[in-house]
Protein backbone atom coordinates (compact mmCIF):
# COMPACT_ATOMS: atom_id res chain seq x y z
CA UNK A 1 -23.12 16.50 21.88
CA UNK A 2 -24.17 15.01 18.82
CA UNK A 3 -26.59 12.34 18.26
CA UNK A 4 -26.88 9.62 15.65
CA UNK A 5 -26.64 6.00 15.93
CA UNK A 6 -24.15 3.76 13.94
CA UNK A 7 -26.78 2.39 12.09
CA UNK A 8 -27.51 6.24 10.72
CA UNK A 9 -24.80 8.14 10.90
CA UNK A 10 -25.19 11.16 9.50
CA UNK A 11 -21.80 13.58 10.61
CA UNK A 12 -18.43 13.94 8.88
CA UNK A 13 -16.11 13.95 11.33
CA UNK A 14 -12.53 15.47 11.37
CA UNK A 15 -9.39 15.70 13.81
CA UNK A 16 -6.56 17.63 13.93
CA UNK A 17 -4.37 17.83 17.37
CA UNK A 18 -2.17 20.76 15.80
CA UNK A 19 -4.61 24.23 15.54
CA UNK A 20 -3.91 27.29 14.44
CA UNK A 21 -4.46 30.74 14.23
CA UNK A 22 -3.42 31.82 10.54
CA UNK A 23 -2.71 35.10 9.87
CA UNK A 24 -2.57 35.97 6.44
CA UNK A 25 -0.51 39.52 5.11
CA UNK A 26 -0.40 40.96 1.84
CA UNK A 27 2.54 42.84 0.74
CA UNK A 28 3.29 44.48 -2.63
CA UNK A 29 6.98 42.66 -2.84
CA UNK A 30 8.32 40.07 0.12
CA UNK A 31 11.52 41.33 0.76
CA UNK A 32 14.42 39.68 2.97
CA UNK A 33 16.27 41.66 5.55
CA UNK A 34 13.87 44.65 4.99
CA UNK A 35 11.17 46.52 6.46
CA UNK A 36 7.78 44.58 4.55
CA UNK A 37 4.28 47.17 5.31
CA UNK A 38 1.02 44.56 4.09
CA UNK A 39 -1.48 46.14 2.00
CA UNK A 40 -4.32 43.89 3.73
CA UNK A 41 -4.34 41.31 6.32
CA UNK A 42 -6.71 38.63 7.99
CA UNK A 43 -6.94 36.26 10.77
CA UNK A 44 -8.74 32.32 10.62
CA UNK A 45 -8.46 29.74 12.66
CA UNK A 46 -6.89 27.01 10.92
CA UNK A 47 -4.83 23.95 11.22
CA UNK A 48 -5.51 20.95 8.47
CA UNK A 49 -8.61 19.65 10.25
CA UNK A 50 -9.90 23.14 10.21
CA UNK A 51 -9.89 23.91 6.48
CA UNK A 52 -11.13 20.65 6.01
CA UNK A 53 -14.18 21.74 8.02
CA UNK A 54 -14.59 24.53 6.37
CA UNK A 55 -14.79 23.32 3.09
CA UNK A 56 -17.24 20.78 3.98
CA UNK A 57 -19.55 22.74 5.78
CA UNK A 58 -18.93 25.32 2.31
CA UNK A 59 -20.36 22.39 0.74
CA UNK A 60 -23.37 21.99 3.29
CA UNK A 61 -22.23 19.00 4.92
CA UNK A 62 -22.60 18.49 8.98
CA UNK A 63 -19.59 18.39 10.59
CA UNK A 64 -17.50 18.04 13.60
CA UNK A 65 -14.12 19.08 14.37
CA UNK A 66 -12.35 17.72 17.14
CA UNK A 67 -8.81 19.30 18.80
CA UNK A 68 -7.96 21.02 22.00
CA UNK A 69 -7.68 24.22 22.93
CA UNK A 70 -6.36 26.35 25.53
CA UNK A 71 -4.52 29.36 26.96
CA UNK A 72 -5.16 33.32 25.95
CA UNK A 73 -6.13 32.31 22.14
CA UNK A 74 -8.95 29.67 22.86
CA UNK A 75 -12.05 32.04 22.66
CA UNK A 76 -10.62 33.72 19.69
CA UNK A 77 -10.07 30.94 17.83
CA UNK A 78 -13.57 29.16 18.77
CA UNK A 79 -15.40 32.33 17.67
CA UNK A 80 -13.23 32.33 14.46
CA UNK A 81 -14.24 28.40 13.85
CA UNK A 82 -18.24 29.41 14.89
CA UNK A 83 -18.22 31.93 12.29
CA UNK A 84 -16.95 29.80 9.78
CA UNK A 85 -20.21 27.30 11.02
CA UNK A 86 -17.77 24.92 12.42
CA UNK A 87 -18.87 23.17 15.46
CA UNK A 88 -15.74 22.24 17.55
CA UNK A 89 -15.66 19.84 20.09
CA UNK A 90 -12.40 20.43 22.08
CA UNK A 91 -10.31 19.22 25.20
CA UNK A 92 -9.49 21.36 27.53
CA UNK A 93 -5.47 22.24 27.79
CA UNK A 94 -3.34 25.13 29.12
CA UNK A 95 -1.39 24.72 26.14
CA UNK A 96 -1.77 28.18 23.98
CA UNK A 97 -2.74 27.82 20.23
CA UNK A 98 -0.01 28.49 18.25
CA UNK A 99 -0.19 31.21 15.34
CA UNK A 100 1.07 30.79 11.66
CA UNK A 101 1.47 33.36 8.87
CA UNK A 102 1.16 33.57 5.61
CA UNK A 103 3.35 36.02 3.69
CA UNK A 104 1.63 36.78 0.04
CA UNK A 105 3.78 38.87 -2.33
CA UNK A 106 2.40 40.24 -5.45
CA UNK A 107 4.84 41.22 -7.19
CA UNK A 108 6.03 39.00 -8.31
CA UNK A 109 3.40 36.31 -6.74
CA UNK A 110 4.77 34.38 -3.60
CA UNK A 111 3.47 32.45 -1.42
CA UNK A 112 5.62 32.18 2.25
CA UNK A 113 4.60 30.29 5.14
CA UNK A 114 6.15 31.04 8.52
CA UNK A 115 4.98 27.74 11.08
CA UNK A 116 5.22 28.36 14.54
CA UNK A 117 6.05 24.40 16.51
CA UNK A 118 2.28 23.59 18.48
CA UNK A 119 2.37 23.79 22.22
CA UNK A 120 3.19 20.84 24.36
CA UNK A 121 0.14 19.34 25.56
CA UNK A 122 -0.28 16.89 28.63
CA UNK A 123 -1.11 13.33 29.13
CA UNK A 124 -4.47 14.13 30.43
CA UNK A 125 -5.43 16.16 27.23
CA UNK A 126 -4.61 12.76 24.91
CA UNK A 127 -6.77 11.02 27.09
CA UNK A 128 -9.84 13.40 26.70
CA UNK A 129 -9.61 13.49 23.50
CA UNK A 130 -9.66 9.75 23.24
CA UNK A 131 -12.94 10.20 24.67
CA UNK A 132 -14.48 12.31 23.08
CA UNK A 133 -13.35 10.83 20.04
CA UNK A 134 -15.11 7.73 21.32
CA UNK A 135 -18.27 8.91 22.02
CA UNK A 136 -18.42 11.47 18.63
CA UNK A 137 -17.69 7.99 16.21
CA UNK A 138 -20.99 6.95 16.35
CA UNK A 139 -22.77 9.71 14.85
CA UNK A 140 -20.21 9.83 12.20
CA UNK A 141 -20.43 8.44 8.68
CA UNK A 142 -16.52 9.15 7.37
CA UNK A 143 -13.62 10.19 9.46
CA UNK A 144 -10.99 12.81 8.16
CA UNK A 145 -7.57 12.91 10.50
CA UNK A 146 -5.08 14.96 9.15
CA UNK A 147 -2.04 17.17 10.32
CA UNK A 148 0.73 16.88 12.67
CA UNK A 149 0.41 16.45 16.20
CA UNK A 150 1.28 19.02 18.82
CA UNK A 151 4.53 17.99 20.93
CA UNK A 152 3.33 15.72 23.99
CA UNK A 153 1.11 13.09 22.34
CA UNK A 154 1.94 9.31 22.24
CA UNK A 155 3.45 7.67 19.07
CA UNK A 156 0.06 5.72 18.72
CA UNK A 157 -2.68 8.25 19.31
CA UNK A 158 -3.04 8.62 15.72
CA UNK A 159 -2.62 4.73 14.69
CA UNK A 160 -5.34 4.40 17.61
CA UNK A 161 -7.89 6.34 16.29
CA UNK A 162 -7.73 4.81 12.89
CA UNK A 163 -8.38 1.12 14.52
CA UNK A 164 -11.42 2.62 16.04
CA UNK A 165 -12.69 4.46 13.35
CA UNK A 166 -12.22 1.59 11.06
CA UNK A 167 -14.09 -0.85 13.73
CA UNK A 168 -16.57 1.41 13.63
CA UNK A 169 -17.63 1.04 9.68
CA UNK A 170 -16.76 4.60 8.81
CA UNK A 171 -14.66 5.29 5.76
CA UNK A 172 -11.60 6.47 7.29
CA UNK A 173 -9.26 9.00 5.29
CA UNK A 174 -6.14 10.29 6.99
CA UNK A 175 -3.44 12.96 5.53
CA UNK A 176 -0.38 13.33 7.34
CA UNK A 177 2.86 11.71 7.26
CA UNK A 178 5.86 10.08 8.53
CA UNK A 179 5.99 7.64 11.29
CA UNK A 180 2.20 8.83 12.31
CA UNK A 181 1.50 7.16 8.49
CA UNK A 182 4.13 4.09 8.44
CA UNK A 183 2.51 3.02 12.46
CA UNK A 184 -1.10 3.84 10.85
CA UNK A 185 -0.78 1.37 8.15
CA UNK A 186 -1.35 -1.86 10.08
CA UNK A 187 -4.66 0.16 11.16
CA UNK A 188 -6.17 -0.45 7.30
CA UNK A 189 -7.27 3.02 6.76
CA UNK A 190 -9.52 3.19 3.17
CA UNK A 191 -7.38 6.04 1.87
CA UNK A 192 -4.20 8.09 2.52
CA UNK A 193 -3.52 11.12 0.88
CA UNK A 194 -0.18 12.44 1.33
CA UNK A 195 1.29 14.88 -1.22
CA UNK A 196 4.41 13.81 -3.19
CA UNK A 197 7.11 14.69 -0.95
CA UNK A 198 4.90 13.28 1.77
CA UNK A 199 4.82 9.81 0.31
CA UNK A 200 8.54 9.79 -1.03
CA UNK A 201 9.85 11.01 2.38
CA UNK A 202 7.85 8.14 4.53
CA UNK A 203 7.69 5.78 2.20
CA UNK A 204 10.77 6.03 -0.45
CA UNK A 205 13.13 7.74 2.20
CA UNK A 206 14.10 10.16 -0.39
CA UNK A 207 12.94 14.24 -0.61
CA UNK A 208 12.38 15.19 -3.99
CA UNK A 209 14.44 18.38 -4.68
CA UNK A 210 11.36 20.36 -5.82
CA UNK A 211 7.85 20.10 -4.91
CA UNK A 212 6.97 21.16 -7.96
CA UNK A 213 9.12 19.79 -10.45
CA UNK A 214 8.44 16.33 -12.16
CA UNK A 215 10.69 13.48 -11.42
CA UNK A 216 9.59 10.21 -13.29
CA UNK A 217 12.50 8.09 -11.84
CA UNK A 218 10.96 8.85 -7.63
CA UNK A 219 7.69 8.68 -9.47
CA UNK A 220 7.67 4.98 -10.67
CA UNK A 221 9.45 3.91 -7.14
CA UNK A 222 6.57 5.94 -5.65
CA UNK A 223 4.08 3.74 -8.25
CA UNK A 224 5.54 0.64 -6.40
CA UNK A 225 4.92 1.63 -3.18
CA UNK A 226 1.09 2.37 -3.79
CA UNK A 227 0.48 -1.16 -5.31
CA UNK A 228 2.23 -2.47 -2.18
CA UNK A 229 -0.26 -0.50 0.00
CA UNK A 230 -2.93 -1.65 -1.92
CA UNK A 231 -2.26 -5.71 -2.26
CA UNK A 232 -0.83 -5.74 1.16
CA UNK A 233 -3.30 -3.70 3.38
CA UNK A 234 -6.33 -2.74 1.09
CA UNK A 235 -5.10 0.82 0.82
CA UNK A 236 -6.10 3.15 -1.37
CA UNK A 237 -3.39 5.91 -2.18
CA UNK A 238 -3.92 9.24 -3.59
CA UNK A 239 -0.59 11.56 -4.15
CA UNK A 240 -1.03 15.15 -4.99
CA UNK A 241 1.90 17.10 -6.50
CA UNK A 242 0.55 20.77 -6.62
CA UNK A 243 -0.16 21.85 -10.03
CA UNK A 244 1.11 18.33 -11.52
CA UNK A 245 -0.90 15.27 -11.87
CA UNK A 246 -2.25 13.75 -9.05
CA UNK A 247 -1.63 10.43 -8.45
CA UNK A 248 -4.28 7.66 -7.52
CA UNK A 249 -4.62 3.89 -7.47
CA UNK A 250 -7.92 2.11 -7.84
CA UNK A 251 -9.40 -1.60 -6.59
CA UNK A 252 -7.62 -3.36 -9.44
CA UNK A 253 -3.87 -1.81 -9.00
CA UNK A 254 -4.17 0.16 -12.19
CA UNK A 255 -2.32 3.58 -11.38
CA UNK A 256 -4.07 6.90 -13.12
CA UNK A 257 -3.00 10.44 -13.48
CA UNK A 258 -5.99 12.88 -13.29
CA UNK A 259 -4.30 16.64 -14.20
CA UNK A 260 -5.76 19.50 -12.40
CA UNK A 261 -6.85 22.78 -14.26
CA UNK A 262 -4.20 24.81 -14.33
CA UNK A 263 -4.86 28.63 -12.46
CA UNK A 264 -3.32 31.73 -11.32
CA UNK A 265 -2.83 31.42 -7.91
CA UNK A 266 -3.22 33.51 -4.91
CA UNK A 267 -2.42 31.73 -1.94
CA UNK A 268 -1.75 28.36 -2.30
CA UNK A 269 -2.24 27.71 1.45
CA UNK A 270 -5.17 25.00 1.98
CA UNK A 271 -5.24 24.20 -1.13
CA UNK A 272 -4.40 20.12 -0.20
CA UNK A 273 -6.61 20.34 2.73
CA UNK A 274 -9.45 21.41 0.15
CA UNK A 275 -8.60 18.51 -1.77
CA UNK A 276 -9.29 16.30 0.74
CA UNK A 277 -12.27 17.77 2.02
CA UNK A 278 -13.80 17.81 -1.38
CA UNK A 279 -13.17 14.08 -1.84
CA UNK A 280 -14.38 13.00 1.30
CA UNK A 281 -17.81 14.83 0.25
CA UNK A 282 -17.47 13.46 -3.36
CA UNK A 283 -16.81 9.45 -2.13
CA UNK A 284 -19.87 9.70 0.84
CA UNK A 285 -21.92 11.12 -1.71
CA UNK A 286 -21.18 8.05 -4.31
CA UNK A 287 -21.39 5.50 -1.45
CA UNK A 288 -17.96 4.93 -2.12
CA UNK A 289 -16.80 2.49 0.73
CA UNK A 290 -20.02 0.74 -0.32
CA UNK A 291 -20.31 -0.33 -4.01
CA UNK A 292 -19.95 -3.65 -4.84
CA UNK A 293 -17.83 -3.47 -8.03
CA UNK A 294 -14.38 -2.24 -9.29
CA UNK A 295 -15.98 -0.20 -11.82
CA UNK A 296 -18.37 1.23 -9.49
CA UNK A 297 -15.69 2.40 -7.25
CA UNK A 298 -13.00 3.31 -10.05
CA UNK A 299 -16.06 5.59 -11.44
CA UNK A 300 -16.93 7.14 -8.22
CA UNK A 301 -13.24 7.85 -7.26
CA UNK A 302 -12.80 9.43 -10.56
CA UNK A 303 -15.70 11.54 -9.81
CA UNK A 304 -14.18 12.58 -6.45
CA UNK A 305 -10.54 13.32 -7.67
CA UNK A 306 -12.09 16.06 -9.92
CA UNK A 307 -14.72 17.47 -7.74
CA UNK A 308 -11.55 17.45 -5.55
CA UNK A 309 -9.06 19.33 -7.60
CA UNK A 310 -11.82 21.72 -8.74
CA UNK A 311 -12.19 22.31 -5.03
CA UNK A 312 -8.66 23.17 -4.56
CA UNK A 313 -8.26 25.17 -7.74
CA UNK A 314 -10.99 27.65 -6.23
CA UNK A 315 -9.00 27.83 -3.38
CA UNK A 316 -6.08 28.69 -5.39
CA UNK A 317 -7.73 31.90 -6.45
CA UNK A 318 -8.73 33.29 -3.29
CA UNK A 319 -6.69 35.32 -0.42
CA UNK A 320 -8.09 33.52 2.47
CA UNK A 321 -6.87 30.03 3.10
CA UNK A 322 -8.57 26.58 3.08
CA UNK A 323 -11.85 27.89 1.12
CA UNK A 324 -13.73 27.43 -2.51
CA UNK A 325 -15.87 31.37 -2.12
């Protein structure tokens, strides 16, 4: 268990209730409603929280990773996570983890994700976790939730853990989205980070037709939502849109673009979860949740939006998923 006080805190910690095995297959061309042989192919564990974890311990940061884990895949997936030099803290469940795959063609380049639903876990597993979470807060400096839960947990396990965390004095950053995000709100989180379609989806109730196409018209109704955050909850919003410019808000309701560096991508898998993990590192390292100013903060974000998107951009370039080497 790890040790700390709240007075030193010295952990990140991250939790994600959906994990994953990914497996990740290389093919010459992805081809529909034909035989497809992969050139290479590699198994990680995975699941938002995961790659998150990665990333930051990449970076050299302690870290804990909290989910459950059961059934025929749980010592796999642990050893996966352990050689990755992620320490997981898990409740126990008989629910099996549930394995994803990515489908890379390269010729021409594609990206294809195939998402198998999570298991259905039980009450008692929820509770556990509640625990755990609980008694991991206090070593814990800044708290990362992010994915979507497995079938089986409450509507307010996620809006729950925020109103800890934040009683707690951790900077509290979450990254999922629908009615998990809209019952989180109330909660005060510091920053949400949905991507585009995220945020126009729970908060517009539109879908933009095209994740990666521009669309100034949802864009400006999305502008108005993120002031709203901010003046009515203290929210800090930051929208990523793939290789388009992210989207951030700072103390004094001033929106700003920051545009990543564009790349030829590889797998494109991770590549938010990156994001978030290097902005997390980027704002403890400032003192973010700390500094007394708007220009001290509006500064230090900026800082952590590019180490961020340089983050993800390395990810970009690489086979595995949720990396930067």
């Amino acid at each position: 268990m790890a040790t700390g006080s709240r007075e030193d805190p010295s952990n990140f910690l991250t939790v994600c209730v959906n994990p994953t095995l990914q497996r990740t297959l290389t093919l010459p061309t992805v081809t529909l409603g034909e035989v497809n042989r992969a050139t290479r192919h590699r198994l990680d564990a995975s699941g938002k929280g995961i790659n998150v974890s990665r990333v930051l311990a990449q970076l050299g940061a302690p870290v804990l990773h909290l989910c459950q884990a059961g059934g025929d895949s749980r010592e796999l997936f642990l050893s996966l996570a352990r050689a990755d030099h992620i320490d997981v803290r898990y409740a126990e469940t008989e629910a099996d983890i549930r394995t994803c795959y990515t489908l890379l063609g390269e010729s021409p380049p594609s990206t294809t994700e195939v998402v198998e639903e999570g298991r259905v876990i039980s009450p008692s597993t929820e509770t556990a976790l509640r625990e755990m979470f609980t008694r991991l807060l206090p070593s814990c400096h800044t708290v990362v939730i992010s994915g979507s839960k497995a079938p089986g947990f409450s509507p307010q396990f996620f809006p729950n853990l925020v109103k800890e965390a934040k009683a707690s004095g951790a900077l509290v950053i979450i990254d999922y989205r629908g009615a998990d995000l809209v019952n989180s709100i109330d909660h005060r989180p510091d920053i949400i980070k949905p991507n585009f379609s995220e945020f126009a989806e729970t908060f517009c109730g539109r879908k933009p037709g095209s994740e990666a196409s521009a669309d100034p018209l949802l864009q400006k109704d999305i502008e108005k939502e993120m002031l709203r955050l901010l003046r009515e909850k203290g929210i800090t919003s930051i929208v990523t849109h793939g290789h388009l410019p992210t989207l951030w808000i700072d103390t004094d309701g001033v929106i700003h673009e920051a545009v990543p560096t564009l790349v030829k991508p590889v797998n494109t898998i991770g590549c938010g979860d990156v994001f978030t993990a290097g902005l997390a590192y980027t704002l403890h390292q400032q003192n973010w949740l700390h500094l007394s100013t708007p220009a001290e903060k509006t500064a230090a974000m900026q800082a952590a939006i590019q180490h961020a998107q340089i983050c993800a951009s390395k990810n970009a370039m690489l086979e595995r998923p949720g990396v930067i080497f």
